[in-house]
Protein backbone atom coordinates (compact mmCIF):
# COMPACT_ATOMS: atom_id res chain seq x y z
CA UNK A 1 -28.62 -22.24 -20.24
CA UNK A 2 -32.23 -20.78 -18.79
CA UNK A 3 -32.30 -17.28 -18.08
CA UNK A 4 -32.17 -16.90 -14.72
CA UNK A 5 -29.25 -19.37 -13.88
CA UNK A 6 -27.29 -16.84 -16.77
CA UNK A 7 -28.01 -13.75 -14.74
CA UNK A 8 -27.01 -15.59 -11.73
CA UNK A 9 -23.60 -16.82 -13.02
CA UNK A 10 -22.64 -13.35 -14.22
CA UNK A 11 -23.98 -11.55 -11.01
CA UNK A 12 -21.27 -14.07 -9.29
CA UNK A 13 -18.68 -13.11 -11.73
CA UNK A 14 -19.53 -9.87 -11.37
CA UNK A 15 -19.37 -9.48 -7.73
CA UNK A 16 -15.88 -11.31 -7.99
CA UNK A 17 -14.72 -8.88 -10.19
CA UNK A 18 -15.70 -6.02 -7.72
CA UNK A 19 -13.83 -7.73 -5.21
CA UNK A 20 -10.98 -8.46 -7.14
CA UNK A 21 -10.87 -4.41 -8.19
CA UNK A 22 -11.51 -3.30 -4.99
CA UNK A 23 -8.02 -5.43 -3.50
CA UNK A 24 -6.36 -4.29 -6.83
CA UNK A 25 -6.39 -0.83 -6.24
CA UNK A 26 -6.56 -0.27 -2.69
CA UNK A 27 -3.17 -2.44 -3.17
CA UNK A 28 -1.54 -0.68 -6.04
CA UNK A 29 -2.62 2.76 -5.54
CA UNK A 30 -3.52 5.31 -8.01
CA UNK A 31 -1.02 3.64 -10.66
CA UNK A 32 -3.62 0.74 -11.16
CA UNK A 33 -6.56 2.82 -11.82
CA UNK A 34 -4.44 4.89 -13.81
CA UNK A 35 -3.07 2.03 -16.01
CA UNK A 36 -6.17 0.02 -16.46
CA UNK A 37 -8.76 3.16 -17.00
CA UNK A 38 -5.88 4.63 -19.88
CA UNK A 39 -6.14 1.07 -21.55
CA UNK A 40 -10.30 1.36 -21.29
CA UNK A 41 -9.90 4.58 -22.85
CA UNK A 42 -8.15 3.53 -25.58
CA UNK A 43 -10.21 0.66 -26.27
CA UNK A 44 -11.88 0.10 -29.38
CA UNK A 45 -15.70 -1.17 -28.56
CA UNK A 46 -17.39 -3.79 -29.74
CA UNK A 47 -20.35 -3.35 -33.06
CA UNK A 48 -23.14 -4.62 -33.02
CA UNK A 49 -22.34 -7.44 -35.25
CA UNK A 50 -20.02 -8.32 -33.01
CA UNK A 51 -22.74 -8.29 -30.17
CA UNK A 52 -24.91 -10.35 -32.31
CA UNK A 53 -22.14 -12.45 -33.20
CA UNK A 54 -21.92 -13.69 -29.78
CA UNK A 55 -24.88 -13.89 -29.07
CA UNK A 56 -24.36 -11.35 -25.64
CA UNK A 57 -26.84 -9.25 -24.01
CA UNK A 58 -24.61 -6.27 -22.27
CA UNK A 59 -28.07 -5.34 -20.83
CA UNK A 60 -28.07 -8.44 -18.80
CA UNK A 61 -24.71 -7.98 -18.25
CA UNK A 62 -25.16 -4.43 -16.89
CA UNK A 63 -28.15 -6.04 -14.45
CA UNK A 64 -25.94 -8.44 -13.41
CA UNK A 65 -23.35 -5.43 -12.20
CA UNK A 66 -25.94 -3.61 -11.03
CA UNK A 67 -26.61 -6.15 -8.67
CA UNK A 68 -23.07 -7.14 -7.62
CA UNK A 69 -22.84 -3.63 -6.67
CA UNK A 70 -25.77 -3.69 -4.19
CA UNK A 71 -24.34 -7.08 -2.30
CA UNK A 72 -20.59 -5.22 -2.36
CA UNK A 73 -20.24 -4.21 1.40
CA UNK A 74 -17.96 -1.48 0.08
CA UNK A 75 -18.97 1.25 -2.30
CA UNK A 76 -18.54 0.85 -5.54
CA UNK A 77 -17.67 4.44 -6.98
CA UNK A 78 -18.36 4.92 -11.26
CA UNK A 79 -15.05 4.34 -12.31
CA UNK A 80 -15.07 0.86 -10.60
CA UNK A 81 -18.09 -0.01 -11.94
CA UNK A 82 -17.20 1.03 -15.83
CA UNK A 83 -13.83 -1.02 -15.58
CA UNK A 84 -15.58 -3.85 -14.20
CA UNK A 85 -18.44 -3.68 -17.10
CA UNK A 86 -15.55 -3.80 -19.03
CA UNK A 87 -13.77 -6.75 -17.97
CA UNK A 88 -17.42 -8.46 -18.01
CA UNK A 89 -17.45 -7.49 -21.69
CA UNK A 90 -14.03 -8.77 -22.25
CA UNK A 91 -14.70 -12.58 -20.51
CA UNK A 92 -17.36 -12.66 -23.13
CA UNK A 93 -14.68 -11.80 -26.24
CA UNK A 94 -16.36 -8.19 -26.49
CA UNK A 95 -14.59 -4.88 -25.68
CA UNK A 96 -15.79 -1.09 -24.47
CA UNK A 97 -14.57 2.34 -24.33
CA UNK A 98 -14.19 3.61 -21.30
CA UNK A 99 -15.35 6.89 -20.94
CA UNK A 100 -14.04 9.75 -18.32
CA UNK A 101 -16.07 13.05 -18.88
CA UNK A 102 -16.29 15.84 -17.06
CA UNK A 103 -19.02 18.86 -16.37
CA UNK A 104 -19.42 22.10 -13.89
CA UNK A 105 -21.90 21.58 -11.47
CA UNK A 106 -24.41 24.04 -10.35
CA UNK A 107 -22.25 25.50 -7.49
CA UNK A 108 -19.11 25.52 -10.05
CA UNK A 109 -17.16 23.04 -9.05
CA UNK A 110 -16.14 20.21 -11.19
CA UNK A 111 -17.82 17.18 -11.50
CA UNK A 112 -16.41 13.92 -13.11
CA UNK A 113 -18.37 10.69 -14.46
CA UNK A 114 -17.32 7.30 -15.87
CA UNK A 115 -19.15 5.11 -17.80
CA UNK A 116 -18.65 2.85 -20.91
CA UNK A 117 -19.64 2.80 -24.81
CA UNK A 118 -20.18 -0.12 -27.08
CA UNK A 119 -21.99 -0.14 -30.71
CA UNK A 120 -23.06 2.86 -30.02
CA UNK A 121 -25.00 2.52 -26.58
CA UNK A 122 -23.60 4.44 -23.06
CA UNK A 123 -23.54 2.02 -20.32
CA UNK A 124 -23.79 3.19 -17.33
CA UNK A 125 -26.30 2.25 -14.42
CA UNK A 126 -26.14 5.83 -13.25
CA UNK A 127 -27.86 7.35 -15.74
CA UNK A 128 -25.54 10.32 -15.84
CA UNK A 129 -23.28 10.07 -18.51
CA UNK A 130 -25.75 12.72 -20.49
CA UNK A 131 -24.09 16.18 -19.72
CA UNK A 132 -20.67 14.89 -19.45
CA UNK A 133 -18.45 16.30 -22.05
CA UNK A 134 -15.92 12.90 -22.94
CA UNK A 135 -12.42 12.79 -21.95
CA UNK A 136 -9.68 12.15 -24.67
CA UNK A 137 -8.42 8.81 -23.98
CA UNK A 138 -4.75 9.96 -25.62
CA UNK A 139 -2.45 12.00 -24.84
CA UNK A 140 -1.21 14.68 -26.42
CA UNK A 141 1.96 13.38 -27.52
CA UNK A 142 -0.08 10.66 -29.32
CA UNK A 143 -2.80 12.38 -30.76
CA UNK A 144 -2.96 13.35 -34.43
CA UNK A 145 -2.20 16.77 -35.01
């Protein structure tokens, strides 16, 4: 399939996946971002065999978000965006790690990030996942001790 009609086709899917998150949660609430963000933290990501295996590009992928986002006539907040990167990764038989961190801001307050990991590689369109000190994705009744 030529370039351009792939980035096209996944810009559509994406886009339909932002829609589709958007109804989700302002539907469900706070116990549908909960559920599906605990299950992205608990992922385990793709390698990059398995990238190269399939023959994906997550870069394109990530364009193709990047782009759904600007058409969305909502906003589409980090969190949104990571879970929907991940479901793109997913229709392709690939998998991320969602990633919640957290950092203080200049003026002390609390500032929180999403964004998502595979082989090794932070995904996130942002460009602010540096400075973000990673959420655990268990917890603590199910981590090691």
């Amino acid at each position: 399939m030529p370039r351009r009609l792939l980035a096209l086709r996944e810009t559509l899917k994406a886009l339909l996946l932002v829609a589709r998150t958007t109804v989700l949660f302002r539907l469900r609430g706070n116990a549908a971002v909960t559920a599906v963000t605990r299950k992205g933290m608990t992922a385990t990501p793709s390698s990059r065999a398995d990238l190269e295996a399939r023959g994906v590009d997550p870069w394109l992928l990530l364009r193709a978000l990047q782009r759904a986002r600007a058409l969305s006539p909502l906003p589409v907040r980090c969190l949104q965006t990571a879970i929907v990167f991940r479901e793109l990764l997913r229709s392709h038989g690939l998998d991320g790690v969602l990633r919640v961190g957290v950092r203080k801001s200049p003026t002390d307050d609390v500032e929180a990030h999403a964004w998502v990991e595979v082989a090794d590689f932070a995904f996130d369109p942002d460009r602010l996942d540096r400075g973000f000190l990673p959420l655990d994705g268990l917890p603590a009744s199910e981590r090691a001790s």
